[in-house]
PDB file of N, CA and C in Angstrom:
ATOM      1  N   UNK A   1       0.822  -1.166   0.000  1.00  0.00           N
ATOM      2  CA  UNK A   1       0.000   0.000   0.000  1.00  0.00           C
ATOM      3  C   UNK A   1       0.880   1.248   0.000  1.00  0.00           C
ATOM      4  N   UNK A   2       2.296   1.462   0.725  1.00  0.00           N
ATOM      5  CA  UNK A   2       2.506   2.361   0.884  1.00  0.00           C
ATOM      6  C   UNK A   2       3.338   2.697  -0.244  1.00  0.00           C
ATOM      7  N   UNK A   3       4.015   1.486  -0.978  1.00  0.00           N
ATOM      8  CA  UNK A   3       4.676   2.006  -2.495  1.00  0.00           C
ATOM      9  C   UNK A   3       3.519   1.837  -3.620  1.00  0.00           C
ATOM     10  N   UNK A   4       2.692   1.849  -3.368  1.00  0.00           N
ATOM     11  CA  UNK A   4       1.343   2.270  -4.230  1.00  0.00           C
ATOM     12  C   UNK A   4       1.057   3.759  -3.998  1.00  0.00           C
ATOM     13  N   UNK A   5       1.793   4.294  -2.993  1.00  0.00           N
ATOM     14  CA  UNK A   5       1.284   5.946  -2.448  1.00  0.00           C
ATOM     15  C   UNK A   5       2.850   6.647  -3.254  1.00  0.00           C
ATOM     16  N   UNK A   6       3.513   5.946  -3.450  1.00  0.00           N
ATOM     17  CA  UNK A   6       4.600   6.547  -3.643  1.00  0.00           C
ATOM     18  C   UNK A   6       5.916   6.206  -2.719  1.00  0.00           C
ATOM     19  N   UNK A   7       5.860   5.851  -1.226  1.00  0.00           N
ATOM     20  CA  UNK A   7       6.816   5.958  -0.508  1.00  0.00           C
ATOM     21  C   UNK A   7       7.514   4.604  -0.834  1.00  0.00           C
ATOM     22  N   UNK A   8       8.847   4.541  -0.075  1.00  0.00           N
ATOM     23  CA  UNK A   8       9.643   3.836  -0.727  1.00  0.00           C
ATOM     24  C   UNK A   8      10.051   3.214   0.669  1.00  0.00           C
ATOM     25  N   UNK A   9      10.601   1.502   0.592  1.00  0.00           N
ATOM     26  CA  UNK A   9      10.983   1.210   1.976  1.00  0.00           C
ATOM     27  C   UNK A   9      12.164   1.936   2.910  1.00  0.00           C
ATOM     28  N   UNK A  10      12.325   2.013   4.231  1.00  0.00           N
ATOM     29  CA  UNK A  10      12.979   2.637   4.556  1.00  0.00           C
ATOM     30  C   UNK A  10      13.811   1.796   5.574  1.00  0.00           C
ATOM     31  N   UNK A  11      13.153   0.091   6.299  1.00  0.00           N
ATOM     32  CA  UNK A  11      13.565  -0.242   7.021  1.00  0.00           C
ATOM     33  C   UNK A  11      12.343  -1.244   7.716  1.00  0.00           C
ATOM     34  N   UNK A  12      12.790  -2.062   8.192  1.00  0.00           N
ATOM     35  CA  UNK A  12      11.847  -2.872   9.405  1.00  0.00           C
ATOM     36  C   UNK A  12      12.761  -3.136  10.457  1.00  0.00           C
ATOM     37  N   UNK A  13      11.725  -2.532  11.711  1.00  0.00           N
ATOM     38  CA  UNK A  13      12.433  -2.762  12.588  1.00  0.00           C
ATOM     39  C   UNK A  13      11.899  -3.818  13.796  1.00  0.00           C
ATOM     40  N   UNK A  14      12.188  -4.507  14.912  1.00  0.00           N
ATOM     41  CA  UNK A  14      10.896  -5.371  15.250  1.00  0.00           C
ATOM     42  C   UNK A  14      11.974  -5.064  16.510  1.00  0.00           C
ATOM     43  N   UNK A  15      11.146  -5.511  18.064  1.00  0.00           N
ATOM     44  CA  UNK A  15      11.514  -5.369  18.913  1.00  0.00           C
ATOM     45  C   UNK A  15      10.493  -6.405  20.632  1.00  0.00           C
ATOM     46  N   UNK A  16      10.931  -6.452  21.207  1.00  0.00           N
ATOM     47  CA  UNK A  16      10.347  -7.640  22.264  1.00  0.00           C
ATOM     48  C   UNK A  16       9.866  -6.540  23.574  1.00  0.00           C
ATOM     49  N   UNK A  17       9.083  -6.737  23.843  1.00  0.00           N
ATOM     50  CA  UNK A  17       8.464  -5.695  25.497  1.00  0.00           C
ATOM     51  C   UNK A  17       8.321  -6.767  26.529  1.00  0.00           C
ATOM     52  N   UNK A  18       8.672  -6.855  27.535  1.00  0.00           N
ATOM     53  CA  UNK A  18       8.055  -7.408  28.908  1.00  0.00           C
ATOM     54  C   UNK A  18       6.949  -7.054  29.024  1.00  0.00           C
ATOM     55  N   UNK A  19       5.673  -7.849  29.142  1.00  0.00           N
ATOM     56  CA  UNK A  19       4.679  -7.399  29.766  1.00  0.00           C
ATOM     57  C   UNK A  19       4.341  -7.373  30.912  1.00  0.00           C
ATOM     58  N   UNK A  20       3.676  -7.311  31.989  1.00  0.00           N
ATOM     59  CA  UNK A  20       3.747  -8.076  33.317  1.00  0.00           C
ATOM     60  C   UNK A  20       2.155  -7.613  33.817  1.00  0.00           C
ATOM     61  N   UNK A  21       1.049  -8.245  34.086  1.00  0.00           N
ATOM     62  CA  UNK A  21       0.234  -8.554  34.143  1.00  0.00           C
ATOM     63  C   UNK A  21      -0.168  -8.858  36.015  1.00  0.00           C
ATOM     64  N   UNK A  22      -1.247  -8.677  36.756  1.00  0.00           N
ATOM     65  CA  UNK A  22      -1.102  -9.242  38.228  1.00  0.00           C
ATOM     66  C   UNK A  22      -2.341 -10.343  37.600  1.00  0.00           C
ATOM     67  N   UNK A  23      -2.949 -11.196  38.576  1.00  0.00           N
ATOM     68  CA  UNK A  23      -4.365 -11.800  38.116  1.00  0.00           C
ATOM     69  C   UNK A  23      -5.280 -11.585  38.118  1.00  0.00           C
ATOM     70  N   UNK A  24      -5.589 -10.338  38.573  1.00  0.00           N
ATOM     71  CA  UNK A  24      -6.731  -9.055  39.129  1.00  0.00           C
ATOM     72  C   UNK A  24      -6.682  -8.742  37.514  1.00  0.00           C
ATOM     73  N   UNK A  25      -5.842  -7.828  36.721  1.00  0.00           N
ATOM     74  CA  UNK A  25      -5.563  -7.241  35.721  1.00  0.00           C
ATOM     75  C   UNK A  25      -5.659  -7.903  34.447  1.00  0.00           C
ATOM     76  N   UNK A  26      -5.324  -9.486  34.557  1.00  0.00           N
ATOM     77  CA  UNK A  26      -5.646 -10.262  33.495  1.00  0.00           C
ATOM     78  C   UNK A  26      -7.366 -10.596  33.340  1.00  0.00           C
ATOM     79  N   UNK A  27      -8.046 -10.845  34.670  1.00  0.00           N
ATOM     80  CA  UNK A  27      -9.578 -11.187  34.472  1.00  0.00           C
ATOM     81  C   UNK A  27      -9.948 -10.078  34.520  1.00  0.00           C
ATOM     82  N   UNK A  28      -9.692  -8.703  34.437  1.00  0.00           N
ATOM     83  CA  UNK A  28     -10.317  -7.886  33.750  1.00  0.00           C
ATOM     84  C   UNK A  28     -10.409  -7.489  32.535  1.00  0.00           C
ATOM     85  N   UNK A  29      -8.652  -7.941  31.942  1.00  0.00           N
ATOM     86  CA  UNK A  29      -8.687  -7.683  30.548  1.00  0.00           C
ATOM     87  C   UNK A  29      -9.321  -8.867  30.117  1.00  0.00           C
ATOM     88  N   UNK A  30      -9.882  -9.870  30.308  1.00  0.00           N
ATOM     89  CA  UNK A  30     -10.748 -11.191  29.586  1.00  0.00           C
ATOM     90  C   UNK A  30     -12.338 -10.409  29.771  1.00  0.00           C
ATOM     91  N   UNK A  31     -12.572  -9.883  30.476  1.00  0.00           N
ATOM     92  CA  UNK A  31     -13.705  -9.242  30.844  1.00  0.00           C
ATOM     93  C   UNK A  31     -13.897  -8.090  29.892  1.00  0.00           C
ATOM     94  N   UNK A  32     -12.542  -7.586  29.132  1.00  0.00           N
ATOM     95  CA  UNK A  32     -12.999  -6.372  28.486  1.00  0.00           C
ATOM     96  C   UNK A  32     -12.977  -6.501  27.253  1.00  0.00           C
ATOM     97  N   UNK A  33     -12.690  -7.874  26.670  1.00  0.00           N
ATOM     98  CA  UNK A  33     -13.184  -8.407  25.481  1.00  0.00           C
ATOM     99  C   UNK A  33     -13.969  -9.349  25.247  1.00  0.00           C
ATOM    100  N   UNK A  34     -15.026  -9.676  23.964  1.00  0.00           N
ATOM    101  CA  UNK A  34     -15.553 -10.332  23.177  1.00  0.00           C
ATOM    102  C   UNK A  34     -15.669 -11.511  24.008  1.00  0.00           C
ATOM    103  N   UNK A  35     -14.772 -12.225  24.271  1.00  0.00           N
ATOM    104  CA  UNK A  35     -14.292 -13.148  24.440  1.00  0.00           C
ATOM    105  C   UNK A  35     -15.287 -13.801  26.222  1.00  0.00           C
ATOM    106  N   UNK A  36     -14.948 -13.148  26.694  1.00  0.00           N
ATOM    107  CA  UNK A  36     -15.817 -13.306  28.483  1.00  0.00           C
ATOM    108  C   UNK A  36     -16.296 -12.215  28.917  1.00  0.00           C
ATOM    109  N   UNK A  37     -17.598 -11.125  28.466  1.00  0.00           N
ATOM    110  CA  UNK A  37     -17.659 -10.408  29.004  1.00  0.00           C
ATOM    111  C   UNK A  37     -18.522 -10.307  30.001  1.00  0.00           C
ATOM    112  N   UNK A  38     -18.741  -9.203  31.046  1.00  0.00           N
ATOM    113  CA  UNK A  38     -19.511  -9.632  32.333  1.00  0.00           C
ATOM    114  C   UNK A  38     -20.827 -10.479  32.104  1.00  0.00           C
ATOM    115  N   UNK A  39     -21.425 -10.035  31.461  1.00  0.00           N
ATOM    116  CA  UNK A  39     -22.970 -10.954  31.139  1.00  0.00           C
ATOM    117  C   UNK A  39     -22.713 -12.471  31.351  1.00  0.00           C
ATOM    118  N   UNK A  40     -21.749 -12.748  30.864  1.00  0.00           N
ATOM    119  CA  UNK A  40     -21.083 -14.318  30.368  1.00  0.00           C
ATOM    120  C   UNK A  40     -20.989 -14.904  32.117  1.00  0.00           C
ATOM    121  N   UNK A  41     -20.478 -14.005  32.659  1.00  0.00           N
ATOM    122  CA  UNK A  41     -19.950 -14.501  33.978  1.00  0.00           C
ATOM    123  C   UNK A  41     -21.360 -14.862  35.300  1.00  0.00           C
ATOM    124  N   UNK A  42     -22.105 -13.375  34.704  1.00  0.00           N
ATOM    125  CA  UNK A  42     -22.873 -12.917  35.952  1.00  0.00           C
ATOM    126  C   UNK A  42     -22.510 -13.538  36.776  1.00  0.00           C
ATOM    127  N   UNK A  43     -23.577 -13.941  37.625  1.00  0.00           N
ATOM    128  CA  UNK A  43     -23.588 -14.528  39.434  1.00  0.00           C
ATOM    129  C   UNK A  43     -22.337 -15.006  39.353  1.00  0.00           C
ATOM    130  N   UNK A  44     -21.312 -15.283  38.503  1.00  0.00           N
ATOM    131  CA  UNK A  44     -20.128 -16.820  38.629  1.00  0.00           C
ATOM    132  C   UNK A  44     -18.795 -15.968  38.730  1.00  0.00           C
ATOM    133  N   UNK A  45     -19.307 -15.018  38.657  1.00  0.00           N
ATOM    134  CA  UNK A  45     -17.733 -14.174  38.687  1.00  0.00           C
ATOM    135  C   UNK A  45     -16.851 -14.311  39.536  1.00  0.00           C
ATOM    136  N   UNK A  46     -17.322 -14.320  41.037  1.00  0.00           N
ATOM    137  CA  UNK A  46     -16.264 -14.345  42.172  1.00  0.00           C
ATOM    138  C   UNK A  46     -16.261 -15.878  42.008  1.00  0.00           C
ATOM    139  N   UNK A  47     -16.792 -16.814  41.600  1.00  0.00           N
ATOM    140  CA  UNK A  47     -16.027 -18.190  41.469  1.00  0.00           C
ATOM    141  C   UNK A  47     -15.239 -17.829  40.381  1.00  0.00           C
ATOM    142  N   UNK A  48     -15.231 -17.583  39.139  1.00  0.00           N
ATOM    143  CA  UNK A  48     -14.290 -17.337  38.054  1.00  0.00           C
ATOM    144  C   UNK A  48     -13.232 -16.910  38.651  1.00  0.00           C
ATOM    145  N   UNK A  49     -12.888 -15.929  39.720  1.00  0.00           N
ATOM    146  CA  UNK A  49     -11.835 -14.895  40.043  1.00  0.00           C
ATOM    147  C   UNK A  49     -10.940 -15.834  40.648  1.00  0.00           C
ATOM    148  N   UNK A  50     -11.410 -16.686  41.638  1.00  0.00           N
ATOM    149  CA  UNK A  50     -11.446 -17.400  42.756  1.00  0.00           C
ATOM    150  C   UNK A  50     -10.342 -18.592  41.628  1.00  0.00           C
ATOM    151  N   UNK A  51     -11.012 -19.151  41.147  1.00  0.00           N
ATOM    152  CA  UNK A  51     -10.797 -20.188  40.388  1.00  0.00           C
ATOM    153  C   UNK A  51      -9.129 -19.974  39.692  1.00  0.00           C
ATOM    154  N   UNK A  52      -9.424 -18.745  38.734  1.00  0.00           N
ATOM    155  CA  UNK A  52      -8.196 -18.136  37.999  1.00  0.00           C
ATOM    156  C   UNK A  52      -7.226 -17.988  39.083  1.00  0.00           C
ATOM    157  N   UNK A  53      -7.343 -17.416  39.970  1.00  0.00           N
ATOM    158  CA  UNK A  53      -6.260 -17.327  40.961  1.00  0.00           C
ATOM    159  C   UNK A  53      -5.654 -18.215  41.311  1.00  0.00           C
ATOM    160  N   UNK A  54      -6.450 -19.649  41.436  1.00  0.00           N
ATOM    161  CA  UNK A  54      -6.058 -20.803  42.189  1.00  0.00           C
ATOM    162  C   UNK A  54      -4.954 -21.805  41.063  1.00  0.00           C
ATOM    163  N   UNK A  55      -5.577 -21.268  39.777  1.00  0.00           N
ATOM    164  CA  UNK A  55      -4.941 -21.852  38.782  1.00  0.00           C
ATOM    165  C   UNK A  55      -4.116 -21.202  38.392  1.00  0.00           C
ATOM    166  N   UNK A  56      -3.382 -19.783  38.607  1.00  0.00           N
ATOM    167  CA  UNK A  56      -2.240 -19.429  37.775  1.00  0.00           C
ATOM    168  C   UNK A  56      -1.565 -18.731  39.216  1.00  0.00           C
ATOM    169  N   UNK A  57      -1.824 -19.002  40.050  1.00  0.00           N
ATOM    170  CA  UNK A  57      -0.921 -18.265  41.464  1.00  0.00           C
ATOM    171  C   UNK A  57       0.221 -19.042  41.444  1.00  0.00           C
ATOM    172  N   UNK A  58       0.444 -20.336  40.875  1.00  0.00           N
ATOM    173  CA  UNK A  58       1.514 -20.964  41.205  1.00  0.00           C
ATOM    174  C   UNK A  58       2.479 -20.456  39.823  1.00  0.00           C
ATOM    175  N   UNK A  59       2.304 -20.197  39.001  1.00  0.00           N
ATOM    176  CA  UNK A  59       2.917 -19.242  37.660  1.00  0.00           C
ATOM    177  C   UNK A  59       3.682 -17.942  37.906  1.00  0.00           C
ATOM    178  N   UNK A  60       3.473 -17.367  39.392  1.00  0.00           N
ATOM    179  CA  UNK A  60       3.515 -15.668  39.328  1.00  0.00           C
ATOM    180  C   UNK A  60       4.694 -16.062  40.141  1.00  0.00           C
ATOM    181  N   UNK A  61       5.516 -14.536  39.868  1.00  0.00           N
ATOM    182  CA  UNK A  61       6.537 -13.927  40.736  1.00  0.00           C
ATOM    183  C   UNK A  61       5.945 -12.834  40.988  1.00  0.00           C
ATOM    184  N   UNK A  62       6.771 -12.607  42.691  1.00  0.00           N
ATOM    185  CA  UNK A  62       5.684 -11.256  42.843  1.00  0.00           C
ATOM    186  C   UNK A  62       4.432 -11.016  42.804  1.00  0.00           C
ATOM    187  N   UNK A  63       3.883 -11.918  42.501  1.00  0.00           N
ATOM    188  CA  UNK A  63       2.123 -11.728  41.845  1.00  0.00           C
ATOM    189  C   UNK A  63       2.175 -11.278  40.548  1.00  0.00           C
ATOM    190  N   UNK A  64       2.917 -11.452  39.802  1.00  0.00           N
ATOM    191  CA  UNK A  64       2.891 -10.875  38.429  1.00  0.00           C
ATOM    192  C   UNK A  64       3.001 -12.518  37.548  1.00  0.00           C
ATOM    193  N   UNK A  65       2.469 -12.446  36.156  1.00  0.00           N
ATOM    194  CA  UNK A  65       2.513 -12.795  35.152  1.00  0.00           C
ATOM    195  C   UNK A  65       3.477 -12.302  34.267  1.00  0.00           C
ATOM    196  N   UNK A  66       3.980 -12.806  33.518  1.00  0.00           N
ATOM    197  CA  UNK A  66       4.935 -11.945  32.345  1.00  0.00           C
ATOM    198  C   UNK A  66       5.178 -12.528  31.559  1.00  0.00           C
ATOM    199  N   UNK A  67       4.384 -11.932  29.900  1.00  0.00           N
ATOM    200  CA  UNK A  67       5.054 -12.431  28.840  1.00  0.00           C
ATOM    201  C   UNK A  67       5.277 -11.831  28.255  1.00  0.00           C
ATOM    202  N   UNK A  68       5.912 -12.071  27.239  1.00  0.00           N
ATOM    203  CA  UNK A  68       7.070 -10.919  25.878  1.00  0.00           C
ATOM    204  C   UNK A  68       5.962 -10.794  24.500  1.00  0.00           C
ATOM    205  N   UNK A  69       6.064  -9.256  24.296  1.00  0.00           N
ATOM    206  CA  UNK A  69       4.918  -8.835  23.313  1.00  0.00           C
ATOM    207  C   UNK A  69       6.101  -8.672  22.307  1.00  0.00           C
ATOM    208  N   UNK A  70       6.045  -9.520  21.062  1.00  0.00           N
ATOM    209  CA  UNK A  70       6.650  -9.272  20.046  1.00  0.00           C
ATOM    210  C   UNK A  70       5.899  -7.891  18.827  1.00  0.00           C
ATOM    211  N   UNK A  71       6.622  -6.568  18.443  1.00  0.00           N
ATOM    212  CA  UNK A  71       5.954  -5.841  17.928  1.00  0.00           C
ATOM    213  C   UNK A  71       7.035  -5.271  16.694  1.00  0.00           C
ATOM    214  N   UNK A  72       6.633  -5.123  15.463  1.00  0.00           N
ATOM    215  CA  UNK A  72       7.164  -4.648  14.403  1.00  0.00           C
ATOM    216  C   UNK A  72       6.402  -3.855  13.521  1.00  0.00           C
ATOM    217  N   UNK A  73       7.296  -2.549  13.195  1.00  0.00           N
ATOM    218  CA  UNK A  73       6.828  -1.554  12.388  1.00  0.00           C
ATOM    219  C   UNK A  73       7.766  -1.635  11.035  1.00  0.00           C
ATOM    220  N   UNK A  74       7.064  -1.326   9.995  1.00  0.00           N
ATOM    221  CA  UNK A  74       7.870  -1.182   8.415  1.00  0.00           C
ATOM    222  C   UNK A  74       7.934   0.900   8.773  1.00  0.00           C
ATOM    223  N   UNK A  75       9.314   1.159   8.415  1.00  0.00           N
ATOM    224  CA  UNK A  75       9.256   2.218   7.749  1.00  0.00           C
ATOM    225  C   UNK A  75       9.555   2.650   6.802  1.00  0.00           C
ATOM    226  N   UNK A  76       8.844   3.693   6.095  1.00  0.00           N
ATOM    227  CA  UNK A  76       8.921   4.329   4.699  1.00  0.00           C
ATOM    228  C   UNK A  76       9.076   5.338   4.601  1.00  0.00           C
ATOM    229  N   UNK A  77       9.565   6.071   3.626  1.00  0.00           N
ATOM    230  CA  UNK A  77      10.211   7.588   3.048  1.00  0.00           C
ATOM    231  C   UNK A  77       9.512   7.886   1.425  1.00  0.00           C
ATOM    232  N   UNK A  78       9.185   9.314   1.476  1.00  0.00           N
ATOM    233  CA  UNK A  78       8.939   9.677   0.391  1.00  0.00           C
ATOM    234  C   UNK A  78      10.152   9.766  -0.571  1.00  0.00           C
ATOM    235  N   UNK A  79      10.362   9.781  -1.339  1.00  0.00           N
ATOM    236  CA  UNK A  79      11.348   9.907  -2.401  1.00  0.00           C
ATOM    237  C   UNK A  79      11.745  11.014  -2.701  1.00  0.00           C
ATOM    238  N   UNK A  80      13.220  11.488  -2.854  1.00  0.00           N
ATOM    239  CA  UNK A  80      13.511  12.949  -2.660  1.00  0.00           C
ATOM    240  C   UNK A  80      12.602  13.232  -4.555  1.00  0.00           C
ATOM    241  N   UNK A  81      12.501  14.298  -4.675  1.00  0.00           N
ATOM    242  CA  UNK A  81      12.089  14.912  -5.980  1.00  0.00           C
ATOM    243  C   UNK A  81      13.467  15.007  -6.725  1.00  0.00           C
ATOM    244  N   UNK A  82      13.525  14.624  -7.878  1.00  0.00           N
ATOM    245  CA  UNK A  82      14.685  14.428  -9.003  1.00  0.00           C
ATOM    246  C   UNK A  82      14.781  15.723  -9.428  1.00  0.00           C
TER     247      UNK A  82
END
């Protein structure tokens, strides 16, 4: 698309992030997508919470979760004028 606009490659660059997550913060982000949202849970939630905890407390340091977000951008340049 972007050498269809004219620009020309300039580079890809890609790079790794720590994420780190507590288990409070993860069943909310499942809660704030598509995927489980409150309706899904109603009445079952504090068993859901309950549950998740019991199953990934032995995973945490600190109380944290952590995994590596792989992320890459292409960059492009317009072309100097001839």
């Amino acid at each position: 698309m972007l050498s269809r606009a004219g620009f020309e490659p300039a580079g890809r660059h890609e790079f790794s992030v720590g994420h780190h997550w507590t288990i409070r913060e993860l069943a909310g982000h499942i809660r704030s997508t598509s995927f489980l949202p409150p309706p899904v849970l109603a009445d079952h939630a504090a068993a859901f919470d309950a549950d998740l905890t019991a199953e990934l407390s032995r995973y945490t340091a600190d109380d944290r979760l952590t995994e590596t977000v792989d992320f890459a951008y292409e960059l492009a340049r317009k072309p100097a004028r001839a």
